[in-house]
Protein backbone atom coordinates (compact mmCIF):
# COMPACT_ATOMS: atom_id res chain seq x y z
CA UNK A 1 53.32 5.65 41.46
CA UNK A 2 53.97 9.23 40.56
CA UNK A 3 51.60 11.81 41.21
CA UNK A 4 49.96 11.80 37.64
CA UNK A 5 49.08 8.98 37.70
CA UNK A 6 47.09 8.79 40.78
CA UNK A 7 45.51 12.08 39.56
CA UNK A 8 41.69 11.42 39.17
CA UNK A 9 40.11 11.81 36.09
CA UNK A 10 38.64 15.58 35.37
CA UNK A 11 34.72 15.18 34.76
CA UNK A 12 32.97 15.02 31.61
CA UNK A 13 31.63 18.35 29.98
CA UNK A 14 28.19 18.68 30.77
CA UNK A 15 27.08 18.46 27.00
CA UNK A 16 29.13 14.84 27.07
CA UNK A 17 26.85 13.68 29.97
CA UNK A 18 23.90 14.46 28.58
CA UNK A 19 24.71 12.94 24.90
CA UNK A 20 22.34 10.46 23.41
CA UNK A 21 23.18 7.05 23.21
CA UNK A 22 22.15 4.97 19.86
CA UNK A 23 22.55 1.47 19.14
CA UNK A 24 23.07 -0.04 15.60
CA UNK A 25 22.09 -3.66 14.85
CA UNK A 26 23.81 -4.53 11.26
CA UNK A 27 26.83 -6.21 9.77
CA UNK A 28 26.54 -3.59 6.89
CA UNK A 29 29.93 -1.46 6.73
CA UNK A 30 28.18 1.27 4.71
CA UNK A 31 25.16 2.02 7.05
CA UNK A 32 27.33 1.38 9.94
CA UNK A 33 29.70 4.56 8.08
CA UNK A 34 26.67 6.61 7.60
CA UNK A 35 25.08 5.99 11.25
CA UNK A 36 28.60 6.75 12.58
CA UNK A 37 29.04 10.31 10.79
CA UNK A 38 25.22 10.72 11.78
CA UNK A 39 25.62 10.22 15.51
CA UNK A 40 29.23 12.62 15.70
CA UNK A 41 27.31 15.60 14.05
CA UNK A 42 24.61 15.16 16.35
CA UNK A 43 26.62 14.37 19.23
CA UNK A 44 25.53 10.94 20.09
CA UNK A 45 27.35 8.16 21.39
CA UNK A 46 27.05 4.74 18.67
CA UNK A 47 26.79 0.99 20.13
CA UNK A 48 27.53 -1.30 17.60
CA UNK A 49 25.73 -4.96 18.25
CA UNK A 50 26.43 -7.60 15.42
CA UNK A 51 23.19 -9.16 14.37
CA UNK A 52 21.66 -12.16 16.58
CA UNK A 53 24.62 -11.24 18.59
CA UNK A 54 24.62 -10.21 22.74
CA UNK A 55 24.00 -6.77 23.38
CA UNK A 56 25.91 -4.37 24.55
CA UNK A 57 24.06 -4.00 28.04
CA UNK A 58 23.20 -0.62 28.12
CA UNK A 59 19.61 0.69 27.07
CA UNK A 60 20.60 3.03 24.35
CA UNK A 61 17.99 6.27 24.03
CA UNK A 62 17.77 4.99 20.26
CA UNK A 63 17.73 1.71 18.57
CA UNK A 64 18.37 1.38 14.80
CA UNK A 65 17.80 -2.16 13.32
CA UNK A 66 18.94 -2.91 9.55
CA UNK A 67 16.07 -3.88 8.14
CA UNK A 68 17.60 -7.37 6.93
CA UNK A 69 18.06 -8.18 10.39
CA UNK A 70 14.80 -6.70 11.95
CA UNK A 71 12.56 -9.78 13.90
CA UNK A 72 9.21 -9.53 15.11
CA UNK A 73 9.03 -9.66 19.24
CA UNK A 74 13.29 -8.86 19.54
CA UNK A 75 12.63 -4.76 18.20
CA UNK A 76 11.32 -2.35 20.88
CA UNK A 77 8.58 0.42 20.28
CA UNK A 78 10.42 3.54 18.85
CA UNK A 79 13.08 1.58 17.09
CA UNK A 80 14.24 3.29 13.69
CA UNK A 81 13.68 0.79 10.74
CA UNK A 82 17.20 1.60 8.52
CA UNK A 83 18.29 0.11 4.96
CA UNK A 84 19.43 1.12 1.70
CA UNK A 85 17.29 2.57 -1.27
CA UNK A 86 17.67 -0.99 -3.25
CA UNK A 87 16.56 -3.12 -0.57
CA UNK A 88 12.52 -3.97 -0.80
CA UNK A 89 9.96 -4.40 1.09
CA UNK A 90 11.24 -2.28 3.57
CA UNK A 91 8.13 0.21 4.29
CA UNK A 92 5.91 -3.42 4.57
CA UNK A 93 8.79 -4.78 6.93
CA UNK A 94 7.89 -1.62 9.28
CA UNK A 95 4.58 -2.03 9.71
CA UNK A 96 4.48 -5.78 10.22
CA UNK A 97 7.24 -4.66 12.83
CA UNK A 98 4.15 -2.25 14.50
CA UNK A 99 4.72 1.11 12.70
CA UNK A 100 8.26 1.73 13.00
CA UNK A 101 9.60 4.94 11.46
CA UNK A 102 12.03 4.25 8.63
CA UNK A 103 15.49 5.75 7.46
CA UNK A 104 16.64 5.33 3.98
CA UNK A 105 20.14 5.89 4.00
CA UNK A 106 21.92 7.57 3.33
CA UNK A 107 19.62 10.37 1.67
CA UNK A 108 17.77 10.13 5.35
CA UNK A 109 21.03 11.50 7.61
CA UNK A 110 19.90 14.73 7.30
CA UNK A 111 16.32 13.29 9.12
CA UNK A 112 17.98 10.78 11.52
CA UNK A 113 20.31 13.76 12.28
CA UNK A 114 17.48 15.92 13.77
CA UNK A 115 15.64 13.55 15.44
CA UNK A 116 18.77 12.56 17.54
CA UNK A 117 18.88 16.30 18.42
CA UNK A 118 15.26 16.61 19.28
CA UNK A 119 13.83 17.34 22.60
CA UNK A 120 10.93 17.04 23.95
CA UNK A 121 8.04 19.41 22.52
CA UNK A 122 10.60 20.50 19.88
CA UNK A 123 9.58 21.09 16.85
CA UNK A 124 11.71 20.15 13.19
CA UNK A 125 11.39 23.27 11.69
CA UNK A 126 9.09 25.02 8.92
CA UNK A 127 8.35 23.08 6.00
CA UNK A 128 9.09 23.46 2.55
CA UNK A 129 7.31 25.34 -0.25
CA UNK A 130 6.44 23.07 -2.73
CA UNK A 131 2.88 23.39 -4.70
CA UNK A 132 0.53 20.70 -4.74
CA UNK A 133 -1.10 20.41 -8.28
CA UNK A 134 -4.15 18.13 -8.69
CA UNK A 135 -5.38 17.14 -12.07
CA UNK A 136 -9.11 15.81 -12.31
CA UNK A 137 -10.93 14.58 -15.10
CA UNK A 138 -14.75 15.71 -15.67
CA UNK A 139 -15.39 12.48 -17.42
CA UNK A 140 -13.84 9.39 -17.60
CA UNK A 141 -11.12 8.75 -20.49
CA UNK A 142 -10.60 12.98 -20.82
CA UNK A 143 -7.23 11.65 -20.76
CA UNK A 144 -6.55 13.08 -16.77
CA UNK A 145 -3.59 10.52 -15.95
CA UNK A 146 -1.92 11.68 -19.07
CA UNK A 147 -1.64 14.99 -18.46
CA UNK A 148 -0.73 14.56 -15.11
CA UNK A 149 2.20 12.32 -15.94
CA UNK A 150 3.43 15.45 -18.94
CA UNK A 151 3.28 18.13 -16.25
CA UNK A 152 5.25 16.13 -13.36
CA UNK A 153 7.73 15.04 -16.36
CA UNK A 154 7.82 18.78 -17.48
CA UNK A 155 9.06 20.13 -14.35
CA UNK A 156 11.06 17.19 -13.66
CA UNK A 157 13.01 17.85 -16.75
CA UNK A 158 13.67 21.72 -16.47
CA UNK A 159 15.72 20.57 -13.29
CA UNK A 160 12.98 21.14 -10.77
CA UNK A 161 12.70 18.12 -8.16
CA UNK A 162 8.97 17.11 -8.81
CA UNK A 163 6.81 14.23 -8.56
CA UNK A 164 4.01 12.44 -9.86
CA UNK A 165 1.50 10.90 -7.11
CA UNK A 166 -1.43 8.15 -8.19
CA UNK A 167 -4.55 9.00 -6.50
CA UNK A 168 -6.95 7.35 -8.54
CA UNK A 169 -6.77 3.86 -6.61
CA UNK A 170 -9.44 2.29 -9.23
CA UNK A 171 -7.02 3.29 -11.95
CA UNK A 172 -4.75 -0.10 -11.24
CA UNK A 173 -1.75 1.88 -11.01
CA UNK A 174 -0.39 4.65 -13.00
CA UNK A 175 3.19 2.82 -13.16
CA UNK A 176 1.09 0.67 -16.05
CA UNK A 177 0.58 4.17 -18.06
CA UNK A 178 4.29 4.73 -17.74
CA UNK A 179 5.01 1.29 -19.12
CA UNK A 180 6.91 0.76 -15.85
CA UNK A 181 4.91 -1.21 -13.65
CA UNK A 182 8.03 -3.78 -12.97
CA UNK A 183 9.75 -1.69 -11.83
CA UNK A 184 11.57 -1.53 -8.23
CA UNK A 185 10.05 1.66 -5.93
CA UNK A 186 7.42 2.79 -3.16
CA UNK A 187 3.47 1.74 -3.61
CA UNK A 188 0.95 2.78 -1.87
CA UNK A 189 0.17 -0.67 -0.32
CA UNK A 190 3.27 -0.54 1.19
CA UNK A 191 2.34 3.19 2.99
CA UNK A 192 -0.82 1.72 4.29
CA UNK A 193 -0.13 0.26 7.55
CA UNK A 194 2.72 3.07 8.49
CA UNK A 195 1.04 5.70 11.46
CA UNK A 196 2.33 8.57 12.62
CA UNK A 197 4.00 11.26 10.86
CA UNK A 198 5.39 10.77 7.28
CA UNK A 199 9.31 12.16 6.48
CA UNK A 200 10.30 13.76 3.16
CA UNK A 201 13.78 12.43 4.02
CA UNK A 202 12.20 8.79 3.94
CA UNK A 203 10.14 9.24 1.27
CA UNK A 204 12.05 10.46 -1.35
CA UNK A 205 14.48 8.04 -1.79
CA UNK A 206 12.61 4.89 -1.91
CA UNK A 207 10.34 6.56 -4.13
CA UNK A 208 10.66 5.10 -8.08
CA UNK A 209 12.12 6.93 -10.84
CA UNK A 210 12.72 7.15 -14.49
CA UNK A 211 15.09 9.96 -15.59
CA UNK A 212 14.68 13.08 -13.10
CA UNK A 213 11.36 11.84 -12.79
CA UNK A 214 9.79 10.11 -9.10
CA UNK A 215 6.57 8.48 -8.94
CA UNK A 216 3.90 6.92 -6.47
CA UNK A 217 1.90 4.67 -7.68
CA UNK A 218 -1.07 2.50 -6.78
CA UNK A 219 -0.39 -1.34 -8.03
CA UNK A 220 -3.20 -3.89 -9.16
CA UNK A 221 -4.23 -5.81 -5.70
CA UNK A 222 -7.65 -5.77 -4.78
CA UNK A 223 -9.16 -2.90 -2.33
CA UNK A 224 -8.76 -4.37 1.36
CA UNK A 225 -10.69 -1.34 3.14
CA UNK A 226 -7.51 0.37 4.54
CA UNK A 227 -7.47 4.33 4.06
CA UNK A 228 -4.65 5.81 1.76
CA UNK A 229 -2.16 8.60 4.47
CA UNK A 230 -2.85 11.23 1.48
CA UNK A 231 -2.86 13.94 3.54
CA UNK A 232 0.67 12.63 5.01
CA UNK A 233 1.91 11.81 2.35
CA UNK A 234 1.53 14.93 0.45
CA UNK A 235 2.82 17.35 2.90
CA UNK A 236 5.92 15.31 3.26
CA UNK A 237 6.63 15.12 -0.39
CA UNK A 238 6.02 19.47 -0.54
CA UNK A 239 9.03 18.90 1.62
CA UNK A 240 10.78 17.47 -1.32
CA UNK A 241 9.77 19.35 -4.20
CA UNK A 242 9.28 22.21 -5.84
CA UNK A 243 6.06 20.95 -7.50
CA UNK A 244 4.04 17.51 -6.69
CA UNK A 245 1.03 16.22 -9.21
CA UNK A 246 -1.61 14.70 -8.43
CA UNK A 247 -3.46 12.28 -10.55
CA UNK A 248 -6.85 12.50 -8.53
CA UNK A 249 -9.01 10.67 -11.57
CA UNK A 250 -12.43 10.93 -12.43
CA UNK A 251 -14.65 13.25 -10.38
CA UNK A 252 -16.90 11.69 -7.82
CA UNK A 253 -17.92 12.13 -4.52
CA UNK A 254 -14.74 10.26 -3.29
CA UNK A 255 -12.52 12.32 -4.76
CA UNK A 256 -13.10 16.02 -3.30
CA UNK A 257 -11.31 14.95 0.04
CA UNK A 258 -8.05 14.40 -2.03
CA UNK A 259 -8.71 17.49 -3.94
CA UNK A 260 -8.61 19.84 -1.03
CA UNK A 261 -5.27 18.94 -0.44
CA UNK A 262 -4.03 20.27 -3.43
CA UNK A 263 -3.43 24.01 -3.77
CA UNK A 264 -5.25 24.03 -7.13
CA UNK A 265 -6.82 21.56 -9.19
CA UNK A 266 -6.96 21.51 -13.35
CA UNK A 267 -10.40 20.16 -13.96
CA UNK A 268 -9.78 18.47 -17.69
CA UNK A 269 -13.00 18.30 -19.58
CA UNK A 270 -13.57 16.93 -23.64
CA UNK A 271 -14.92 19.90 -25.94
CA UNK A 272 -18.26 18.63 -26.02
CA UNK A 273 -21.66 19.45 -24.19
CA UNK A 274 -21.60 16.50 -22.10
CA UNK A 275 -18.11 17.06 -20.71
CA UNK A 276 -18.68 20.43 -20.46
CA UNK A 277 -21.83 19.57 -18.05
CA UNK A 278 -19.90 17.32 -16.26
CA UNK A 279 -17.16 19.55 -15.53
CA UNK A 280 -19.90 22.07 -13.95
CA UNK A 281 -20.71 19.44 -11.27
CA UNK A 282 -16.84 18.58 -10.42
CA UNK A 283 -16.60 22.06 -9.99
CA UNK A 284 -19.38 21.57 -7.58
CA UNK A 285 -17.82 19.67 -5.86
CA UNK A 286 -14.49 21.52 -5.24
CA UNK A 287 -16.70 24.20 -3.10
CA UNK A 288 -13.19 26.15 -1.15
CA UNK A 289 -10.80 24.49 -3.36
CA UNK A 290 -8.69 26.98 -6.26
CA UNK A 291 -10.13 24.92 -9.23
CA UNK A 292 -9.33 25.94 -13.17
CA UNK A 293 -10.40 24.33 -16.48
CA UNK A 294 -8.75 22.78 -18.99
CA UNK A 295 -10.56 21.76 -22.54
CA UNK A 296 -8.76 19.25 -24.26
CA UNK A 297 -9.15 17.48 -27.49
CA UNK A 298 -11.30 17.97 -30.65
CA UNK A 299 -13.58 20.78 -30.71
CA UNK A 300 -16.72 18.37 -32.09
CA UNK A 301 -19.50 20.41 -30.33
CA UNK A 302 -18.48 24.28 -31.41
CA UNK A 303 -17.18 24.49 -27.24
CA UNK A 304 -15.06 27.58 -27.06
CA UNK A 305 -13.11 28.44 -23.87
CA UNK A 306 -15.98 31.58 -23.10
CA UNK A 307 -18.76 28.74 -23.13
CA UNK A 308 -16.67 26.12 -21.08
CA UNK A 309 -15.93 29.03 -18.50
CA UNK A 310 -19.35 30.44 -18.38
CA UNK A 311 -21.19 27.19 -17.70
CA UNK A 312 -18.86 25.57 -15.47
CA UNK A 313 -18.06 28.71 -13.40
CA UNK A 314 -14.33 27.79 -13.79
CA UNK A 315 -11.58 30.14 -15.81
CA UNK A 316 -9.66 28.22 -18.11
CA UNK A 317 -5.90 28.24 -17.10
CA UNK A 318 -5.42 26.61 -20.93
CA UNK A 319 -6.19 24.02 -23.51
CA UNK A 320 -4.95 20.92 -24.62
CA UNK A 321 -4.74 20.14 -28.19
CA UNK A 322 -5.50 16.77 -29.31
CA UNK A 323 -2.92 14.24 -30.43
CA UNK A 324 -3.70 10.73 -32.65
CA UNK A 325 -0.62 9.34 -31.85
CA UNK A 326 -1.04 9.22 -27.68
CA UNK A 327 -2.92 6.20 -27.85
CA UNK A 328 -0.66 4.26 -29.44
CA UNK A 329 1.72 5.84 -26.83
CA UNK A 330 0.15 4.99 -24.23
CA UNK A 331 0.23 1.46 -25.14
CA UNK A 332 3.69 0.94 -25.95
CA UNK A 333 5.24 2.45 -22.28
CA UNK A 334 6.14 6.04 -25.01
CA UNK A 335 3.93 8.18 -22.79
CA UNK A 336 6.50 10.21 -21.93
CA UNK A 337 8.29 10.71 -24.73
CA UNK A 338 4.91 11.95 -26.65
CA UNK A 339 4.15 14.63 -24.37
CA UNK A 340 7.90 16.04 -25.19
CA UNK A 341 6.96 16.65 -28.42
CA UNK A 342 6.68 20.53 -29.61
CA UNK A 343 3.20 20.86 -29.60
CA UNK A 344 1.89 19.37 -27.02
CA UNK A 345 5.45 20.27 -24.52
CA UNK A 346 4.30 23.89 -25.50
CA UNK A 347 0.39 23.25 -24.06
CA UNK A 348 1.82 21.73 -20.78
CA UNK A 349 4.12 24.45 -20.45
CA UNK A 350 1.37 26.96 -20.95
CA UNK A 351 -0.46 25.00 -17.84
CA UNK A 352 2.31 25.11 -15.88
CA UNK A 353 2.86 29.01 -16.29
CA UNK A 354 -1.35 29.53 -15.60
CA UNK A 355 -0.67 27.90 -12.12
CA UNK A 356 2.50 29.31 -11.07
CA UNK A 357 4.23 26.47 -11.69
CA UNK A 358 6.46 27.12 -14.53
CA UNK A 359 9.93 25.81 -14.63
């Protein structure tokens, strides 16, 4: 045996030894792909293990279970929830599974990627910039959903990632509004049971869309006492975009929590004495919160903008004209498509500007 060969092997870099181990339960070639380029540019070791398959042996540091393969009682605390934007249920999968975190791949690698290079007491980094915009309506029926759908679909459309978030639980859903209430996408039943901390990089890409447009919505099943993550929820999704609006719904006692999560609210009130009234008390109710008006619709009751602003305390960021053929609109899943037009695109732009949010 020549003298090579009985040459011991030279020992492993110190950064080898101490790589992370991670093992994969799927039969899916693309997330097995993604995981793989995931664990080389963090510098963790991948264990494959076919589904309802022996294991490998070794307690790996991290477990990631395809969601299709995921079984109560056979995934350990900590284990990484992964699947693909088109496969459902996969946020109510995780918390029937206890809470487990959940990577959408691929648009989560960036995510997976950092916590594989965590340590302990780390931190992931500063967060992003995005504004938080809430709309509330002094009344009910001022039309508050709608114009929170035209400004998230404004920004979304000058090429700005944004997104539209239902707060306004007793609404039924604002994917109804948008005529798109079959579609496939995020709800906020399916948030309720997650804990812990809440990932822009797992968010965003199960979230529903139409055009450049993402949405959360609330769906039509009866309240069940469980407490929205809106705080979460939002500061993930600043992460994510430059601008997210909030549909926060009529003003009520309930609704000032939500609001002071936003970094300004657009109070929208009717032109007419009783909506101007009621706009003073919702803007008692945002006491510490950056709070503007809007008057919208018909000016019945001879309600300027200086009357509005001196009796509710609030300056008026801008107006919103009025519009016969929303309604109708409404109705017929056109929404959208009637807050493009010129007039009322050139109001929602003007809002947008007022708040610093202008594309």
């Amino acid at each position: 045996m020549s003298t090579a060969a009985r040459r011991p092997a030279p020992p492993l870099p110190a950064a080898a030894a101490r790589a992370r181990t991670v093992r994969l339960v799927s039969d899916d070639a693309g997330l097995h792909s993604t995981v793989e380029r995931v664990c080389a540019a963090a510098g963790a070791v991948l264990l494959a293990d076919p589904p309802g398959g022996p294991a490998t042996g070794t307690i790996a540091d991290m477990d990631l279970v395809d969601v299709r393969h995921a079984v109560r009682g056979r995934v350990r605390p900590g284990t990484v929830l992964v699947g693909r934007p088109e496969d459902p249920g996969i946020w109510d999968r995780a918390a029937d599974l206890g809470g487990c975190a959940v990577a959408v791949l691929p648009d989560a690698a960036g995510w997976l990627a950092d916590l594989l290079t965590a340590r302990p007491g780390g931190t992931t980094g500063p967060g992003g910039a995005g504004r938080v915009l809430g709309v509330l309506g002094a009344v009910g029926g001022a039309g508050t959903s709608t114009l929170a759908c035209w400004l998230a679909d404004r920004a979304a459309h000058a090429e700005r990632p944004a997104v539209l978030v239902d707060a306004d639980r007793a609404g039924c859903g604002i994917d109804v509004l948008l005529g798109l209430e079959e579609q496939d996408g995020l709800r906020w039943p399916d948030l309720l049971r997650i804990g812990g901390t809440v990932h822009a990089e797992q968010l965003w890409p199960a979230l529903a869309r139409t055009g450049r447009l993402r949405w959360l919505s609330w769906d039509r099943s009866l309240p069940d006492g469980a407490t929205a993550p809106y705080a979460a929820v939002l500061e993930a999704l600043r992460r994510a975009a430059a601008l997210v609006v909030v549909d926060l719904g009529r003003a009520g006692p309930g609704t000032a929590d939500t609001a002071a999560l936003c970094d300004e609210v657009l109070v929208l009130t009717p032109r007419t004495v009783r909506g101007v009234l009621a706009a003073r008390w919702a803007a008692g109710l945002l006491t510490g919160t950056t709070a503007r008006l809007v008057p919208a619709g018909l000016n019945v009751a001879d309600v300027d903008d200086a009357l509005a602003a001196a009796t509710t305390g609030l300056a008026v960021a801008g107006s919103l004209r009025f519009s016969g053929a929303v309604p109708d609109a409404a109705e017929t899943g056109r929404l959208l498509e009637a807050g493009r037009s010129r007039r009322l695109a050139r109001d929602v732009a003007g809002l947008l500007g007022a708040v610093g949010a202008a594309p």
